[in-house]
N, C-alpha and C. Protein backbone atom coordinates (compact mmCIF):
# COMPACT_ATOMS: atom_id res chain seq x y z
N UNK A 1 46.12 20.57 147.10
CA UNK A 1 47.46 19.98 147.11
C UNK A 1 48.14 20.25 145.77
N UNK A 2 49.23 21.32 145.85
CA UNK A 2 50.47 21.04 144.36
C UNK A 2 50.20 20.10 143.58
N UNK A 3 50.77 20.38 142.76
CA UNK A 3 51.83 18.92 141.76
C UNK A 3 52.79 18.34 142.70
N UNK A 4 53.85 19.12 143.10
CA UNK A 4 54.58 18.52 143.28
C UNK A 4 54.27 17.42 144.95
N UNK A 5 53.57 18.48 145.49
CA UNK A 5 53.10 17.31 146.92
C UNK A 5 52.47 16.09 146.60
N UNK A 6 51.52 16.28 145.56
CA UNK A 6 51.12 14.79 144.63
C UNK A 6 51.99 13.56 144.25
N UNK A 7 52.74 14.01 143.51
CA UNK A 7 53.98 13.51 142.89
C UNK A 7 54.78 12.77 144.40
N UNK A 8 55.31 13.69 145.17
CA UNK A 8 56.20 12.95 146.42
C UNK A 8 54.93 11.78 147.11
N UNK A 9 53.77 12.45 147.45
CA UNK A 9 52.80 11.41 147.95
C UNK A 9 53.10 9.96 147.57
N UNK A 10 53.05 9.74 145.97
CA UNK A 10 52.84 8.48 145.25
C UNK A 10 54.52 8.05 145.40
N UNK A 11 55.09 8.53 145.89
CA UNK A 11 56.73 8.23 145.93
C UNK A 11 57.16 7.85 147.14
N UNK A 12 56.43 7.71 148.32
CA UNK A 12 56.55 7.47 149.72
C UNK A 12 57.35 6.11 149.80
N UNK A 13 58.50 5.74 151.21
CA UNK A 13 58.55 4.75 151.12
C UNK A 13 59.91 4.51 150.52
N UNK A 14 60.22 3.21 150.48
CA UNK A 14 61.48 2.77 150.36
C UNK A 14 61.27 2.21 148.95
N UNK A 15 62.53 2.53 148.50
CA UNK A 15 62.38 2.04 146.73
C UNK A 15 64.10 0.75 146.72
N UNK A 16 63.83 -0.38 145.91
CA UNK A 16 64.81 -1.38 146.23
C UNK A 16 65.70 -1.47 144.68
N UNK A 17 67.18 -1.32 144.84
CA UNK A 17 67.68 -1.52 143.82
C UNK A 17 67.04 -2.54 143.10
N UNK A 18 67.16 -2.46 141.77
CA UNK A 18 66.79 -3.81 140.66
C UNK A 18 67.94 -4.77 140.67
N UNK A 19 69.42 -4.22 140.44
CA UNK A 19 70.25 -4.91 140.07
C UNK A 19 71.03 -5.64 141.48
N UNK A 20 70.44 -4.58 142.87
CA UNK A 20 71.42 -5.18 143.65
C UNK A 20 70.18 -4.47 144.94
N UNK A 21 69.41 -5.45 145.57
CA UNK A 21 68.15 -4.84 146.45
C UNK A 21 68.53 -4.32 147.60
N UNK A 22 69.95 -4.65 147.97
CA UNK A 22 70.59 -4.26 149.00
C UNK A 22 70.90 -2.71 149.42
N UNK A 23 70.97 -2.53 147.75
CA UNK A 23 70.85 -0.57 147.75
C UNK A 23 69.72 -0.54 147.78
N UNK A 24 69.28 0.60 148.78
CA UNK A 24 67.69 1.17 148.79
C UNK A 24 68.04 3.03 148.97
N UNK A 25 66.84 3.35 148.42
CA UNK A 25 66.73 4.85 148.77
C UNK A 25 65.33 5.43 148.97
N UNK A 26 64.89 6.08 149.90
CA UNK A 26 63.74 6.12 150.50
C UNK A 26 63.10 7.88 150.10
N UNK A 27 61.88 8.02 150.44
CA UNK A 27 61.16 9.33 149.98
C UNK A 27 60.09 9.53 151.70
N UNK A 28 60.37 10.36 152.15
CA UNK A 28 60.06 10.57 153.52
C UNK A 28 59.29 11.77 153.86
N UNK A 29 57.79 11.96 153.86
CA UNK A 29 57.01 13.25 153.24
C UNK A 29 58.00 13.64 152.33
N UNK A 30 58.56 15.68 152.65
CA UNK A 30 58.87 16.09 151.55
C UNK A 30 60.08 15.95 151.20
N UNK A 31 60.94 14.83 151.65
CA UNK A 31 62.37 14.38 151.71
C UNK A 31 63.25 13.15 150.92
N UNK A 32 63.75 13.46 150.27
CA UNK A 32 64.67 12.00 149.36
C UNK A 32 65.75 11.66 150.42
N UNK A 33 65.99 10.79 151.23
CA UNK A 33 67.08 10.44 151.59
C UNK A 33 67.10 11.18 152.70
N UNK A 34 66.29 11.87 153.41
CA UNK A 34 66.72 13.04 154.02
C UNK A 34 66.92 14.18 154.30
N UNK A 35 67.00 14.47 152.32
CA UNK A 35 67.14 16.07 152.25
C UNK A 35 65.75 16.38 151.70
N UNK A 36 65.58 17.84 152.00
CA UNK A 36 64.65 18.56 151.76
C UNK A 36 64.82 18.56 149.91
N UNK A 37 63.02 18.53 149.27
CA UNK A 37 63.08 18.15 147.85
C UNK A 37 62.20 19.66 147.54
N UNK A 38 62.54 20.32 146.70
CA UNK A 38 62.77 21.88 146.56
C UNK A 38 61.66 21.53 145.18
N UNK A 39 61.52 20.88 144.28
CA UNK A 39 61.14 21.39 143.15
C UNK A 39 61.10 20.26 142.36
N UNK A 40 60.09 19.55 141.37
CA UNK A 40 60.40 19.10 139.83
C UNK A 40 60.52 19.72 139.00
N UNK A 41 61.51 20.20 138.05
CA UNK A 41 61.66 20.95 137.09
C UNK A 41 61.92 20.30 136.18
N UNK A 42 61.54 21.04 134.56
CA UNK A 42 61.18 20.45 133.16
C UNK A 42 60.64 19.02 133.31
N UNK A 43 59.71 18.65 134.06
CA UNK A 43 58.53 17.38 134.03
C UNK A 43 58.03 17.39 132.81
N UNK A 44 58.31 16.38 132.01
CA UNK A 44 58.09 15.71 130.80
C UNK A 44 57.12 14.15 131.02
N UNK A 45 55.88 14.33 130.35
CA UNK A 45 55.01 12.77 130.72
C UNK A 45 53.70 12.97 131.80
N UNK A 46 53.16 12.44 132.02
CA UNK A 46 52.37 12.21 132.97
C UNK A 46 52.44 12.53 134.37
N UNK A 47 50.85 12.25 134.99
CA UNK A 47 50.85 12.04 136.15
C UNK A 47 51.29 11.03 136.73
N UNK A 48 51.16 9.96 135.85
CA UNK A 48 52.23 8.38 136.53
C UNK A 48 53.20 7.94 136.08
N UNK A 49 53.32 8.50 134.86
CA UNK A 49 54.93 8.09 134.02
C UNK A 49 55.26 8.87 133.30
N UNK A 50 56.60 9.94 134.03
CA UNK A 50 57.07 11.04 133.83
C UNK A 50 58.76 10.76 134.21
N UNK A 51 59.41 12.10 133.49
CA UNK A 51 60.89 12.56 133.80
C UNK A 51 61.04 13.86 134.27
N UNK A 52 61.82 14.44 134.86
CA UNK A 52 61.78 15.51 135.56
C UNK A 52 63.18 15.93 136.39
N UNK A 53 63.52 17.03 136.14
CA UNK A 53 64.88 17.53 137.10
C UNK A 53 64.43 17.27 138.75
N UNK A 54 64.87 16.61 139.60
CA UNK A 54 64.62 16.97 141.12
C UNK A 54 65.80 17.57 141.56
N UNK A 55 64.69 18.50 142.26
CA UNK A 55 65.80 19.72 142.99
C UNK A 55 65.97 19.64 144.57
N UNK A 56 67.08 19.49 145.13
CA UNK A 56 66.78 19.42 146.38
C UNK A 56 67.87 20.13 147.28
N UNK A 57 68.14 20.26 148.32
CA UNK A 57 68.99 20.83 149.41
C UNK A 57 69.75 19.81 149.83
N UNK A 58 71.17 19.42 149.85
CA UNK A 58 71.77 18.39 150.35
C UNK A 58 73.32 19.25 151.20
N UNK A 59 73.47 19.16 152.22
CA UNK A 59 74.32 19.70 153.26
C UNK A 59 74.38 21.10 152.97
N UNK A 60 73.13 21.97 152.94
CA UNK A 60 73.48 23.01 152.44
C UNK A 60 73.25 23.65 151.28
N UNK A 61 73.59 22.83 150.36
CA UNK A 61 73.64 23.26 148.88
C UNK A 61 72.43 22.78 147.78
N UNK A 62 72.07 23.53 147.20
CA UNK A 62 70.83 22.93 145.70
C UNK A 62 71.57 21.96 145.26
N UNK A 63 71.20 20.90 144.80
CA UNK A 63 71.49 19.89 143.81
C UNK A 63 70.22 19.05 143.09
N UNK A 64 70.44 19.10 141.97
CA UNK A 64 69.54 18.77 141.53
C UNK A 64 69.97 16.80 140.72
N UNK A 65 68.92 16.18 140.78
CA UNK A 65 69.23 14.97 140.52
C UNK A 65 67.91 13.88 139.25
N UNK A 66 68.18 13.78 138.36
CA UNK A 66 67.51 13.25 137.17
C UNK A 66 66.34 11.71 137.80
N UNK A 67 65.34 11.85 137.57
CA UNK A 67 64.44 11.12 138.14
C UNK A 67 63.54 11.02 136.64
N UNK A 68 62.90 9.65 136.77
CA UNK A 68 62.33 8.81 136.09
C UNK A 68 61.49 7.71 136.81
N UNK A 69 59.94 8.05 136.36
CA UNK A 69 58.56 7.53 136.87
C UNK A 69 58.46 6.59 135.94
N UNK A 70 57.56 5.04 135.99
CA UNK A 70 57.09 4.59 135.56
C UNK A 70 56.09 3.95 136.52
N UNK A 71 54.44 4.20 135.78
CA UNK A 71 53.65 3.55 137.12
C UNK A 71 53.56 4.04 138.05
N UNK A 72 53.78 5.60 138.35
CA UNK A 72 53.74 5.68 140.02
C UNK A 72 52.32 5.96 140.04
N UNK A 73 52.14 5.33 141.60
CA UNK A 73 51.03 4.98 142.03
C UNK A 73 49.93 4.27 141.58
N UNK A 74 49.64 3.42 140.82
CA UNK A 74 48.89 2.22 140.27
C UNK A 74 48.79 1.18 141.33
N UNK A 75 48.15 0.74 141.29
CA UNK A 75 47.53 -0.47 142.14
C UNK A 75 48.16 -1.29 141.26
N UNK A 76 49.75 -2.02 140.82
CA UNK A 76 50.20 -2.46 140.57
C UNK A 76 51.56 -2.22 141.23
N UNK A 77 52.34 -4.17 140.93
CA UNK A 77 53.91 -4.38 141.56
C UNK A 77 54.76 -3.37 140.38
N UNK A 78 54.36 -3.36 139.56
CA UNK A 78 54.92 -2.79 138.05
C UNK A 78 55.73 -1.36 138.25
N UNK A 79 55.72 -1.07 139.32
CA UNK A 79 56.04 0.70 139.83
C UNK A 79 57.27 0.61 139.85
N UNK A 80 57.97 1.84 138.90
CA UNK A 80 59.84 1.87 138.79
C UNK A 80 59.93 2.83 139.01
N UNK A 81 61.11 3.47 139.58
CA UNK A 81 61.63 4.66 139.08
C UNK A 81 63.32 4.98 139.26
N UNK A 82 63.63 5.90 138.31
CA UNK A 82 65.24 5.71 137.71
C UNK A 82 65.82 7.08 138.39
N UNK A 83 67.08 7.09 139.15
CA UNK A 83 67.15 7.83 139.87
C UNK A 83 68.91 8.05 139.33
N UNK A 84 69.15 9.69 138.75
CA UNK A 84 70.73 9.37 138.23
C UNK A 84 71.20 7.96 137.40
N UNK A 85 70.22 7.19 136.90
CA UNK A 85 70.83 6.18 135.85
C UNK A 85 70.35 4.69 136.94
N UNK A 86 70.23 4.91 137.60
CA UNK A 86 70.15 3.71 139.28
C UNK A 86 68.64 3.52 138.40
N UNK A 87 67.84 1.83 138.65
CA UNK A 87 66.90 1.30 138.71
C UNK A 87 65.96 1.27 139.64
N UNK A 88 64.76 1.47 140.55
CA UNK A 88 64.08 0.90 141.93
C UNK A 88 62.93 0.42 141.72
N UNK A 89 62.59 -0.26 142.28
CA UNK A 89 61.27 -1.22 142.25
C UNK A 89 60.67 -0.99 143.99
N UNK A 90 59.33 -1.22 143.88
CA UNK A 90 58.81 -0.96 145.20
C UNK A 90 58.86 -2.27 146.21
N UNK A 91 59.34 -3.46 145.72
CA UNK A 91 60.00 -4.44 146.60
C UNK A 91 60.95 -5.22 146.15
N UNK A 92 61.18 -5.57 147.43
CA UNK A 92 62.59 -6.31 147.42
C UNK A 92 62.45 -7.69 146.31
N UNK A 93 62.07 -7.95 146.18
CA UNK A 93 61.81 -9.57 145.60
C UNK A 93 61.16 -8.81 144.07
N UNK A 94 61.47 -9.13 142.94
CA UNK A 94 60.55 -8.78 141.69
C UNK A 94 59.15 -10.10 142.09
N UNK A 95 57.75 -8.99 141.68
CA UNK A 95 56.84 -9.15 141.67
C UNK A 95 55.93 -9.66 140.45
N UNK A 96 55.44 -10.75 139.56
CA UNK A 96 55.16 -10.39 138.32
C UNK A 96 53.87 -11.59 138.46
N UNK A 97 53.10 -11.55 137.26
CA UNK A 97 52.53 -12.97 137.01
C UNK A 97 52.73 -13.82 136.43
N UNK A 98 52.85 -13.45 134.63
CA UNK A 98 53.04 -13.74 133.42
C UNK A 98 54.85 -13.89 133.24
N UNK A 99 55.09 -15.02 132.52
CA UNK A 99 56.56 -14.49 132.18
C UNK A 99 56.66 -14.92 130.69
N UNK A 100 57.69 -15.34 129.97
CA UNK A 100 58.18 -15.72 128.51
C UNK A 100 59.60 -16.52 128.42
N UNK A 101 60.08 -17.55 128.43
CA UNK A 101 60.82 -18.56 128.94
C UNK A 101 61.80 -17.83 130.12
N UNK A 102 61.47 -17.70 130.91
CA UNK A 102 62.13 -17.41 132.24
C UNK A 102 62.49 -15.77 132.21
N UNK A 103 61.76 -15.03 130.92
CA UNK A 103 61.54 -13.58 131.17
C UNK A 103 60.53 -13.21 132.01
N UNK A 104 60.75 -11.97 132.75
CA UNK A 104 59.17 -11.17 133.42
C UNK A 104 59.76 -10.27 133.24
N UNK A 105 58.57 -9.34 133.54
CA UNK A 105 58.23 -8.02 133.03
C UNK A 105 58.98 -7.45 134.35
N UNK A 106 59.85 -6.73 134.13
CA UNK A 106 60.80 -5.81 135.44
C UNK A 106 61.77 -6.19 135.50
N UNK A 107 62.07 -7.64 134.91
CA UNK A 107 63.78 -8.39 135.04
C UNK A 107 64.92 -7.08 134.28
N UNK A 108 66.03 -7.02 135.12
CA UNK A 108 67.05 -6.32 134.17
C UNK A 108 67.74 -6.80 133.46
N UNK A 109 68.09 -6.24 132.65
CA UNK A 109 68.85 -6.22 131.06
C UNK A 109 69.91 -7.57 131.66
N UNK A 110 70.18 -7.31 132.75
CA UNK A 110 71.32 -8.60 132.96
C UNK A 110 71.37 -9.40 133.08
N UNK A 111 70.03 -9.49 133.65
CA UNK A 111 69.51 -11.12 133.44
C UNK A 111 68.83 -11.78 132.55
N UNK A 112 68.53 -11.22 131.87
CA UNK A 112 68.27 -11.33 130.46
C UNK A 112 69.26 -12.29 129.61
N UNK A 113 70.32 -11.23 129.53
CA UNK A 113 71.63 -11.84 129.22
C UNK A 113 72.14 -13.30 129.50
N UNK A 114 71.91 -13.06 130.65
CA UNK A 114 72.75 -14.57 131.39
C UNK A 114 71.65 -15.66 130.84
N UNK A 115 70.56 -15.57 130.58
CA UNK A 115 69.64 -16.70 130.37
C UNK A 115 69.44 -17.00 128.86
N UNK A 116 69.76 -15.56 127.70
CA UNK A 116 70.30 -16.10 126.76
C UNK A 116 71.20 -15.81 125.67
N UNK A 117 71.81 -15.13 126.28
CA UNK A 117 73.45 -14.76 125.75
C UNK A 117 73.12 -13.28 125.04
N UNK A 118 74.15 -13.12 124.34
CA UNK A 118 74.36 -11.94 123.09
C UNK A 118 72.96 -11.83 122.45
N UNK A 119 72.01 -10.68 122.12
CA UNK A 119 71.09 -10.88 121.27
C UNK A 119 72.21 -10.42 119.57
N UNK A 120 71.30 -10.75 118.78
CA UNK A 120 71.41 -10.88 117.18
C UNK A 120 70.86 -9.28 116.72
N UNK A 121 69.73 -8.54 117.64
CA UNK A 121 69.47 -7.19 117.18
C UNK A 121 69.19 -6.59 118.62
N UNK A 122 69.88 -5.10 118.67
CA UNK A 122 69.80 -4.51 119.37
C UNK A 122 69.01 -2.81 118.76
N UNK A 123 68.14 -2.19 119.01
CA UNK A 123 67.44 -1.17 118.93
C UNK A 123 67.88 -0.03 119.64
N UNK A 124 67.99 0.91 119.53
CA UNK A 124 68.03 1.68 120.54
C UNK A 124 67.05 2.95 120.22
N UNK A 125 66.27 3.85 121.53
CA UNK A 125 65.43 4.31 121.32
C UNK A 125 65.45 5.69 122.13
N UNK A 126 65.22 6.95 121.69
CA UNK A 126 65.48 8.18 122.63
C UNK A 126 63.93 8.56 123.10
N UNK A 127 63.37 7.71 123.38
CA UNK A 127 62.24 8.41 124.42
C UNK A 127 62.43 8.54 125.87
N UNK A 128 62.98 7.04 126.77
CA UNK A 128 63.50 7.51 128.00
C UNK A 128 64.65 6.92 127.64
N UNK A 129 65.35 6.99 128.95
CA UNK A 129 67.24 6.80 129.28
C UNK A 129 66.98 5.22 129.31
N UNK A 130 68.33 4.45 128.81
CA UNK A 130 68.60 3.05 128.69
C UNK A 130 67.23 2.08 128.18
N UNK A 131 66.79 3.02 127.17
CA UNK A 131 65.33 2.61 126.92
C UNK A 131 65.59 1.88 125.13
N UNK A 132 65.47 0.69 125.20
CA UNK A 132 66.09 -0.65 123.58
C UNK A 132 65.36 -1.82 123.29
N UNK A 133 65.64 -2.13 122.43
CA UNK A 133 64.93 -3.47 122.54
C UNK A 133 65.97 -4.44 121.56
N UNK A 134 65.85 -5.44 121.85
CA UNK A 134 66.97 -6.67 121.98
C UNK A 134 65.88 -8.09 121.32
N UNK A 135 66.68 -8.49 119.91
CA UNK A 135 66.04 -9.63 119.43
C UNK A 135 67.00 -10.68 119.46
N UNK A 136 66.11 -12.13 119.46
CA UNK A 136 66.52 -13.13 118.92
C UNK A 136 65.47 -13.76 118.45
N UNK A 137 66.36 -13.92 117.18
CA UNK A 137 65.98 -13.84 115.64
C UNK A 137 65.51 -15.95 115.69
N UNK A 138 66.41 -16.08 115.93
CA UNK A 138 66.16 -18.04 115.88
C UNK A 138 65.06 -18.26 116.55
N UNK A 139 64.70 -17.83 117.86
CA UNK A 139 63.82 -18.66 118.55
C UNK A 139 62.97 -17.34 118.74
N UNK A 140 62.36 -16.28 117.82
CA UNK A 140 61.20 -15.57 117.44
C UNK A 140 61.01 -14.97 118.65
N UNK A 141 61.90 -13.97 119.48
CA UNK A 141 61.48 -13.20 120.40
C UNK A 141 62.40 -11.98 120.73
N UNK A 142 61.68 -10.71 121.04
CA UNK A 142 62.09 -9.47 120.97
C UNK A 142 61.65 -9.29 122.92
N UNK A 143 62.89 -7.92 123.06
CA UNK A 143 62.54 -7.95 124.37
C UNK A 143 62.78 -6.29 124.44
N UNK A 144 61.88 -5.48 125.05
CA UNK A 144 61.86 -4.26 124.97
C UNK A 144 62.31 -3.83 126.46
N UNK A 145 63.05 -2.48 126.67
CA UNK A 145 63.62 -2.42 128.21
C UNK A 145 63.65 -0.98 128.00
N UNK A 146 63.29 0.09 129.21
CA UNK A 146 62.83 1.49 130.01
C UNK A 146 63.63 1.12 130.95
N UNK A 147 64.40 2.36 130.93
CA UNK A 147 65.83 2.50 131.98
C UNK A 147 66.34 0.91 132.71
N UNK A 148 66.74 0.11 131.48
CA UNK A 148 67.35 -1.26 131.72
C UNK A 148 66.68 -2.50 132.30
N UNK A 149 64.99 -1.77 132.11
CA UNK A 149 64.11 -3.34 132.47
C UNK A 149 62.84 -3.46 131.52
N UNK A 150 63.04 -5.11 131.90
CA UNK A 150 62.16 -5.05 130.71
C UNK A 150 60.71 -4.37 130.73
N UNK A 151 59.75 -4.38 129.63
CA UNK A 151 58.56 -3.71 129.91
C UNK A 151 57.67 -4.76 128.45
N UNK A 152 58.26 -4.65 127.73
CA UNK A 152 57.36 -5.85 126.67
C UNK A 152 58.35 -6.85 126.16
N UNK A 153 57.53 -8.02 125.96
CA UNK A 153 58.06 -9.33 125.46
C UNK A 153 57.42 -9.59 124.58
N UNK A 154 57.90 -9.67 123.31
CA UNK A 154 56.72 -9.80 121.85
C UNK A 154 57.62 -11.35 121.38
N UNK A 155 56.57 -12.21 121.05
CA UNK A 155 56.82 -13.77 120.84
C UNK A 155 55.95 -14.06 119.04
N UNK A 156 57.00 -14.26 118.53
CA UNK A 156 56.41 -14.22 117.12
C UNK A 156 56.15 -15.96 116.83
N UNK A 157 55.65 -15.91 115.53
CA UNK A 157 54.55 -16.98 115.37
C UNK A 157 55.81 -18.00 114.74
N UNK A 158 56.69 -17.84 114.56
CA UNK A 158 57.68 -18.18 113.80
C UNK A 158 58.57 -19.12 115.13
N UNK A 159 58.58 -18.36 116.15
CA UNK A 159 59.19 -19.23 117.24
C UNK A 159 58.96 -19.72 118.14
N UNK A 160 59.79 -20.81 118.94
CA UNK A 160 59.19 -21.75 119.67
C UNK A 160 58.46 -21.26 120.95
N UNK A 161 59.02 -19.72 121.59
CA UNK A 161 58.70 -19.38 123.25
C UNK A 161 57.10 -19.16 123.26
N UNK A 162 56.49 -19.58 124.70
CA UNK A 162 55.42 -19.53 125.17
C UNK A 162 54.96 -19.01 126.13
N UNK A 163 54.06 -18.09 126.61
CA UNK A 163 53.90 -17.63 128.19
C UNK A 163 53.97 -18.67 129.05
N UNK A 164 54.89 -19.01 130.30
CA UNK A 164 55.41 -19.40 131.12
C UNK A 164 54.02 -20.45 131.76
N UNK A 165 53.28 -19.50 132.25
CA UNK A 165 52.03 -19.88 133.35
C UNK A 165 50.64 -20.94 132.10
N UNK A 166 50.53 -20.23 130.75
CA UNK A 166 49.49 -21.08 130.28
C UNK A 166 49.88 -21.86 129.27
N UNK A 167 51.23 -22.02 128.94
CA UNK A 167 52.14 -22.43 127.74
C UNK A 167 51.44 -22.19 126.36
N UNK A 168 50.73 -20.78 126.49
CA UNK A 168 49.90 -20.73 125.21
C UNK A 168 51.21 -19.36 124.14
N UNK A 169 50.72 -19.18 122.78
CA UNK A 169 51.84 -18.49 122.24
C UNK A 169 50.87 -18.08 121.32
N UNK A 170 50.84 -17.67 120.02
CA UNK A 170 50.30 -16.97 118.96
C UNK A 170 49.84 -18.56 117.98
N UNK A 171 50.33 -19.67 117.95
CA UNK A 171 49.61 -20.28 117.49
C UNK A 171 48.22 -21.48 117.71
N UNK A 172 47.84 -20.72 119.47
CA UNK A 172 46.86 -21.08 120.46
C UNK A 172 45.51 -20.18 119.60
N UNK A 173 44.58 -20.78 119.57
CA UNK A 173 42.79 -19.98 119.65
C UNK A 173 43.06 -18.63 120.45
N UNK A 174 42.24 -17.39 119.83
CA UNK A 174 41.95 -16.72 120.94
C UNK A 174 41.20 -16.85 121.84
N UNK A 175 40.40 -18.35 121.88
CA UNK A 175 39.43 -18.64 122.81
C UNK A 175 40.24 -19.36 123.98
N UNK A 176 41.16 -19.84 123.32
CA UNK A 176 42.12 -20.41 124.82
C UNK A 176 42.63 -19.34 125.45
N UNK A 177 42.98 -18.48 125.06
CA UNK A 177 43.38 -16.91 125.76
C UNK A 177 42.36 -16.24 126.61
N UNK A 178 41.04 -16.16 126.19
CA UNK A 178 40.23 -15.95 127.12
C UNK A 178 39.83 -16.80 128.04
N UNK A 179 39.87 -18.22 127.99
CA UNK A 179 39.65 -18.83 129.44
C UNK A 179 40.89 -19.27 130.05
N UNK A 180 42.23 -19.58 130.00
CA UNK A 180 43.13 -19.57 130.51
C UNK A 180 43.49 -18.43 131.52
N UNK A 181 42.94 -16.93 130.94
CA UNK A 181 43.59 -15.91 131.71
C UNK A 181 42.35 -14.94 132.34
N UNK A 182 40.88 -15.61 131.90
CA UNK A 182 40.08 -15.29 132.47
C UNK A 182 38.89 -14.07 131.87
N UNK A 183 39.80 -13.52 130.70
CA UNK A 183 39.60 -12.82 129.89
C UNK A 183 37.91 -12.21 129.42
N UNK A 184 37.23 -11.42 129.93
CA UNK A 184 35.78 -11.28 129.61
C UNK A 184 35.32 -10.26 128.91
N UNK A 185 35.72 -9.23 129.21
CA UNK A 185 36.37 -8.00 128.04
C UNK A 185 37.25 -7.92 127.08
N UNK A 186 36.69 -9.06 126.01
CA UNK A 186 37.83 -9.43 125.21
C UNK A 186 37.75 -8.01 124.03
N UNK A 187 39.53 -8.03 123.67
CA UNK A 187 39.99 -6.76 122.96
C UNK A 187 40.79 -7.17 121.84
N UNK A 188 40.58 -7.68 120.60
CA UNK A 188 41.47 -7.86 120.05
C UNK A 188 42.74 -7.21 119.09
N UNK A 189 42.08 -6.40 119.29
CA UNK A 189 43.19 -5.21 118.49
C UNK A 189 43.45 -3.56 119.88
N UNK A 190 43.72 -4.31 120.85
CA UNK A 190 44.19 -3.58 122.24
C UNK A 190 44.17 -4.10 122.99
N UNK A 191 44.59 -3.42 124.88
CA UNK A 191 45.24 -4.64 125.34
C UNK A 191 44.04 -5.12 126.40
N UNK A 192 44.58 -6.58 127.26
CA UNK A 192 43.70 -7.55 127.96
C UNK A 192 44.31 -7.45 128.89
N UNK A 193 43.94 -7.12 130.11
CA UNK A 193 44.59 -7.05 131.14
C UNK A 193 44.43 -8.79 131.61
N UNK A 194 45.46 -9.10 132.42
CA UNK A 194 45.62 -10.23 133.04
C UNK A 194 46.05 -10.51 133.87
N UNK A 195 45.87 -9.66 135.25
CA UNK A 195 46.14 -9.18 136.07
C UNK A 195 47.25 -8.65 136.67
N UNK A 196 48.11 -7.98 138.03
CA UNK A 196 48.97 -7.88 138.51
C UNK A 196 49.86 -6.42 137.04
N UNK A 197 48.52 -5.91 136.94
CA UNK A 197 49.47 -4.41 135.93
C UNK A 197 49.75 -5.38 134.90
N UNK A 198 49.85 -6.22 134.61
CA UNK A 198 50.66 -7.04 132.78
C UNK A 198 49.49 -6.95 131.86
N UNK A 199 49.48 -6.76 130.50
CA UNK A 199 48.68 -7.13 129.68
C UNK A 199 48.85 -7.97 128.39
N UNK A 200 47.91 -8.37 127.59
CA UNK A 200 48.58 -9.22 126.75
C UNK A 200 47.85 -8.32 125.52
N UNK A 201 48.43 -7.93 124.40
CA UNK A 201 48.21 -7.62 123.48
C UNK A 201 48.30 -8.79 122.23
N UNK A 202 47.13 -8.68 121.58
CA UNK A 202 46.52 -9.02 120.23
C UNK A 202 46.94 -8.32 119.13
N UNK A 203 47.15 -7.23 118.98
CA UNK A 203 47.45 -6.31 117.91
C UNK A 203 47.25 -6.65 116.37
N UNK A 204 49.12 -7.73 116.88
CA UNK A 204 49.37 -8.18 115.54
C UNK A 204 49.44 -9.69 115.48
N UNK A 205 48.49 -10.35 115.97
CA UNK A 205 47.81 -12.03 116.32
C UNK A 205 47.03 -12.17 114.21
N UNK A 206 47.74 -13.11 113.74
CA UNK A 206 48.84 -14.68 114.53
C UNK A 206 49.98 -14.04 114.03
N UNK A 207 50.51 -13.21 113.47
CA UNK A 207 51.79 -12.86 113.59
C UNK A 207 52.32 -12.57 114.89
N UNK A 208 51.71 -12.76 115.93
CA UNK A 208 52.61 -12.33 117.40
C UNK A 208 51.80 -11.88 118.37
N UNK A 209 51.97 -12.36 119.76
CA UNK A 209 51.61 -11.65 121.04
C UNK A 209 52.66 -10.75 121.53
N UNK A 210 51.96 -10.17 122.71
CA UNK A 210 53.20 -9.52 123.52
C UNK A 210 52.84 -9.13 124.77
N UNK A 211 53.11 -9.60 125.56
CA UNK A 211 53.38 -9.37 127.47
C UNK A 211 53.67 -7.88 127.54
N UNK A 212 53.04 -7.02 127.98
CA UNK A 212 53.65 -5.81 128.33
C UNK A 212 52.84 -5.03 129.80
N UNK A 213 53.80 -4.47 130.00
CA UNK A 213 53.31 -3.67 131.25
C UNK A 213 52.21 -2.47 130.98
N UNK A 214 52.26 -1.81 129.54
CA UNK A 214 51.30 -1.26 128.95
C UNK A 214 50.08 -1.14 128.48
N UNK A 215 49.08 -0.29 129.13
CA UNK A 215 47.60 -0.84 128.56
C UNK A 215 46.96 -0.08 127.13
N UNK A 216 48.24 0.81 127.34
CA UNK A 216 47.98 1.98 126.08
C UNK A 216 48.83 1.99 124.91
């Protein structure tokens, strides 16, 4: 089997707007939407989290359309991909475990916003598209976002926020971290998985945790 038959394999299926689930766009064997899919060209990244030109046949004509992997195919809800600037998630409903005062990992940039206004620092970063990270400085939390969702939540020792589910934060034991989240392969300077694709990184403990979708 290709690359590229690989690649469409893990892409099967209906993908659900982030910002609005009502838009969907689907991958049908070798078909986006319908049309015949001709090619990935200049694939940049991985086998599961990559960018790439898609080339395809639409009434006739080549067109090619900007695509962005994160997670494909993992035995995780965590699976995105960015299609022309558009967000998709593999269901309708965001999926998560862990959150950070009413953050999770996949929320978009907009809701973000609405829950706590203007941030104080904004980052911006050229590895992928709409890819930043956004602080507030008062209440000790940074929020990192890949094509406009989030992907890490770093909670410094300085402020009040706590993971949602164990209300634990950077000034908890690391021994409460391992039995709260079950933790048996403990890692302290890399990450702990805690189920559902999220991990919690130690890194830079007690200066800070961080929720991320990343194990690397």
């Amino acid at each position: 089997m290709n690359e590229l038959k690989k690649k469409l394999n893990r892409l099967q299926g209906i993908w659900y707007s982030i910002e609005d689930p009502s838009q969907t766009v689907s991958f049908d064997g070798g078909k986006f939407e319908g049309n015949q899919v001709i090619s990935f060209d200049d694939v940049a990244g991985g086998s599961t989290t990559f960018g790439c030109k898609m080339v395809l046949v639409e009434n006739g004509f080549m067109r090619t359309r900007h695509l962005f992997v994160q997670d494909l195919g993992r035995d995780t809800p965590h699976q995105y991909i960015a299609i022309d600037g558009i967000s998709y998630r593999k269901t309708k409903e965001p999926v998560y475990g862990e959150s950070v005062g009413g953050i999770y990992l996949g929320m978009p940039y907009q809701d973000v916003a609405k829950l706590y206004g203007t941030p104080d620092m904004i980052e911006n970063s050229s590895n992928w598209p709409r890819s930043f990270k956004i602080g507030y400085s008062k209440i000790g939390l940074t929020v990192r976002f890949s094509f406009s969702i989030v992907d890490n939540i770093t909670l410094y020792s300085y402020g009040d926020r706590k993971l949602d589910k164990s209300l634990l934060n950077s000034h908890n034991s690391l021994d409460e971290f391992k039995v709260a989240y079950g933790i048996e392969d403990f890692h302290d300077k890399w990450s702990n998985s805690i189920g559902n694709g999220e991990y919690i990184w130690f890194n830079e403990y007690p200066q800070s945790i961080a929720l991320s979708t990343y194990a690397f």
